[in-house]
Protein backbone atom coordinates (compact mmCIF):
# COMPACT_ATOMS: atom_id res chain seq x y z
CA UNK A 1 95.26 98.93 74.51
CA UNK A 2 94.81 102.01 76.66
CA UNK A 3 97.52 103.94 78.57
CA UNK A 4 97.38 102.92 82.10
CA UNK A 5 97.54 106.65 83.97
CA UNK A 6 100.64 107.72 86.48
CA UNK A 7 98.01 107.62 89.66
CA UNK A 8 96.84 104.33 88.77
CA UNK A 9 101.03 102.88 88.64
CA UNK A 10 101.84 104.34 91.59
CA UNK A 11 98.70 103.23 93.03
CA UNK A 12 99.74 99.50 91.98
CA UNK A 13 103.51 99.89 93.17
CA UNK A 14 102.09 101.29 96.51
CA UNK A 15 99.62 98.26 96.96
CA UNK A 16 102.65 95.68 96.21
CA UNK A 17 104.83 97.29 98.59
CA UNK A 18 101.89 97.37 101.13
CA UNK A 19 101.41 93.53 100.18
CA UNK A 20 104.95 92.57 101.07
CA UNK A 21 105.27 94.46 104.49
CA UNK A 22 102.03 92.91 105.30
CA UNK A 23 102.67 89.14 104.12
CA UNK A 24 106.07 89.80 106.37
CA UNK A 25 104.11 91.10 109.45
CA UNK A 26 101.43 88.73 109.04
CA UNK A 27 104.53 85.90 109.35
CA UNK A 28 106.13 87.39 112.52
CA UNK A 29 103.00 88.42 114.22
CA UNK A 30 101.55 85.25 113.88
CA UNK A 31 104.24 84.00 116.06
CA UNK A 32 102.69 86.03 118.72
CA UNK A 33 99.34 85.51 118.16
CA UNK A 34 98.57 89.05 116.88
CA UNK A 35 97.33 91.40 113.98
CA UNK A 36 99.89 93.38 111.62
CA UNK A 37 97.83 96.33 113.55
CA UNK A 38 97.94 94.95 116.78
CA UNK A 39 101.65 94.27 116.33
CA UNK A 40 101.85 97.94 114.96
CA UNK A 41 100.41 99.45 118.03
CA UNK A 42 102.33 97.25 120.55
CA UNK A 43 105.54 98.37 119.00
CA UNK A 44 104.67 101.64 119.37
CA UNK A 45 103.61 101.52 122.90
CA UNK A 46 106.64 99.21 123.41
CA UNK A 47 109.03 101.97 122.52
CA UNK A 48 107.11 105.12 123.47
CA UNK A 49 105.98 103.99 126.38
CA UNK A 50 102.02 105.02 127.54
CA UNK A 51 100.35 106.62 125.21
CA UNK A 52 96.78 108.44 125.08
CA UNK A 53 94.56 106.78 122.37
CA UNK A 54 94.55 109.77 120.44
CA UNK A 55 98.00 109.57 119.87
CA UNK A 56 98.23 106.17 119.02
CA UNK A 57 95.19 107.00 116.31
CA UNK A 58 97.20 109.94 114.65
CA UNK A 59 100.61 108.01 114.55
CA UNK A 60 98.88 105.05 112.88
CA UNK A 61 97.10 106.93 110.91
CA UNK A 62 94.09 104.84 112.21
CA UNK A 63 90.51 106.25 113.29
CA UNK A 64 89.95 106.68 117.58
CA UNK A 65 87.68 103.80 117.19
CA UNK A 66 89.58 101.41 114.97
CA UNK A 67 92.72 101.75 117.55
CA UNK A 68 89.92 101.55 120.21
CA UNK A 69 88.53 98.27 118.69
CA UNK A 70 92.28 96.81 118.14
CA UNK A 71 93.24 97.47 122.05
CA UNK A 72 89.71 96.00 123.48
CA UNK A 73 91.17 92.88 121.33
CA UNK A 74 94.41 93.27 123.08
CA UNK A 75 93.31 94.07 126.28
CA UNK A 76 91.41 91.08 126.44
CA UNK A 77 95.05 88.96 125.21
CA UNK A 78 96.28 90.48 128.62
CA UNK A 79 98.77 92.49 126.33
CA UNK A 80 97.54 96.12 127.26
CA UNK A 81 95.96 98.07 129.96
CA UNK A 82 93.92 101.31 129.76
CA UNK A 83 95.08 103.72 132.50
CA UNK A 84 93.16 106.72 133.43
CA UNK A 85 95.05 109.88 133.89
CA UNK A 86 94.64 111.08 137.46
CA UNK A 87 94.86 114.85 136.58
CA UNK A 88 91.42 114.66 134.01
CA UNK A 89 89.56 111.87 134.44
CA UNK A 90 88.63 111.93 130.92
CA UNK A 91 92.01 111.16 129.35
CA UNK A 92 92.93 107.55 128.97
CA UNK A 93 96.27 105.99 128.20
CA UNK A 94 97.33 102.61 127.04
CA UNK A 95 100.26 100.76 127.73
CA UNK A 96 101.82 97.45 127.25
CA UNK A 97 101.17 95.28 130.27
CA UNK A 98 104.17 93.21 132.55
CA UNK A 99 102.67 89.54 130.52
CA UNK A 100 103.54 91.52 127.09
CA UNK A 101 106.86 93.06 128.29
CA UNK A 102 107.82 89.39 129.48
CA UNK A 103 107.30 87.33 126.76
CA UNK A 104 106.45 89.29 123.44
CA UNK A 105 108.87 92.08 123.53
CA UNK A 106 111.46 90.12 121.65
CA UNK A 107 109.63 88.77 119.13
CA UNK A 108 108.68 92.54 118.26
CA UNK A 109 112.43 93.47 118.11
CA UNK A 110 113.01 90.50 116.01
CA UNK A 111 110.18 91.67 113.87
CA UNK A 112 111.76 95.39 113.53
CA UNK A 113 115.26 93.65 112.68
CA UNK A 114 114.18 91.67 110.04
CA UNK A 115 112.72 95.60 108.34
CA UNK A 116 115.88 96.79 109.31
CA UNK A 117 117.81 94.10 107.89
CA UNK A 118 115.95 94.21 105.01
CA UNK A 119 116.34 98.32 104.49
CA UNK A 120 120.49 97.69 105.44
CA UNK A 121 120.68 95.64 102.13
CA UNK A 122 119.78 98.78 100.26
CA UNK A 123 122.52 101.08 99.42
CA UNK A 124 123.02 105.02 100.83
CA UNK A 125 122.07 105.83 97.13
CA UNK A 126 119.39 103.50 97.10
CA UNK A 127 117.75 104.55 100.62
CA UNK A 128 118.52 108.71 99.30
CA UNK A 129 115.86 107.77 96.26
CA UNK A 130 113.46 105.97 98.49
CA UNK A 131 113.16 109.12 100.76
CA UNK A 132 112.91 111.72 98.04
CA UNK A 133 110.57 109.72 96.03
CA UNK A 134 108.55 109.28 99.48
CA UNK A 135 108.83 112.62 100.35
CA UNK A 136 108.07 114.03 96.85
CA UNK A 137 105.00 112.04 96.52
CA UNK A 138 103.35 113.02 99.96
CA UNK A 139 104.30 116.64 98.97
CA UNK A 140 102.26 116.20 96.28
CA UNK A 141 99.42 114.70 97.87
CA UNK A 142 99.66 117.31 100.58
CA UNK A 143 98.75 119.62 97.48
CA UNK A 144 96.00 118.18 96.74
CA UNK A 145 94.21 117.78 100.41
């Protein structure tokens, strides 16, 4: 039987981890009638505040039009509004609408508890490792870009 490579485990390790965060999103989100990315992007505009599209794209690490697609959806929900800037014309923010910050904002808190809770569990030593290892392996990647 062949020798399954390093990329390839970490690969696999990183897909599992993806897996559960996702199947735990998916849960929550679903309680508010959204996407793991939708829910992504509202908790980022829910904290942050307006953003420019741009922004939202690089902090997801999401393409312009992929966070464009995922706020027409949510615009459409009533959960976001494009604003234009009124200094360039051309510039366009997004923020969570008055319907959103009424009635979903604490079911995205819950949702960012229950990660928290989750990372609490782990110990100082335990969270250390996680961040090196994290760290260590974008470093690496970095290298290779």
């Amino acid at each position: 039987m062949e020798e399954v490579s390093n990329g390839i485990k970490i690969l696999k390790v990183l897909k599992q981890i993806r897996d559960i965060m996702k199947q735990n999103m998916k849960y929550q989100f679903n309680k508010i009638d959204i996407t793991g990315p939708q829910g992504m992007l509202m908790s980022m505009l829910a904290h942050h505040g307006k953003m420019k599209i741009s922004d939202l794209s690089e902090n997801l690490g999401l393409s312009n039009s992929t966070v464009s697609g995922i706020i027409d959806r949510l615009e459409r929900q009533g959960l976001v509004e494009r604003i234009r800037s009124i200094e360039d014309r051309r510039v366009v923010y997004v923020s969570v609408t008055s319907e959103f910050k009424k009635n979903a904002k604490e079911q995205l808190n819950e949702i960012e508890k229950k990660f928290e809770d989750m990372m609490n569990k782990a110990t100082p030593e335990e969270l250390n490792t996680i961040f090196e290892g994290l760290n260590t392996l974008k470093e690496v990647m970095d290298r290779n870009k």
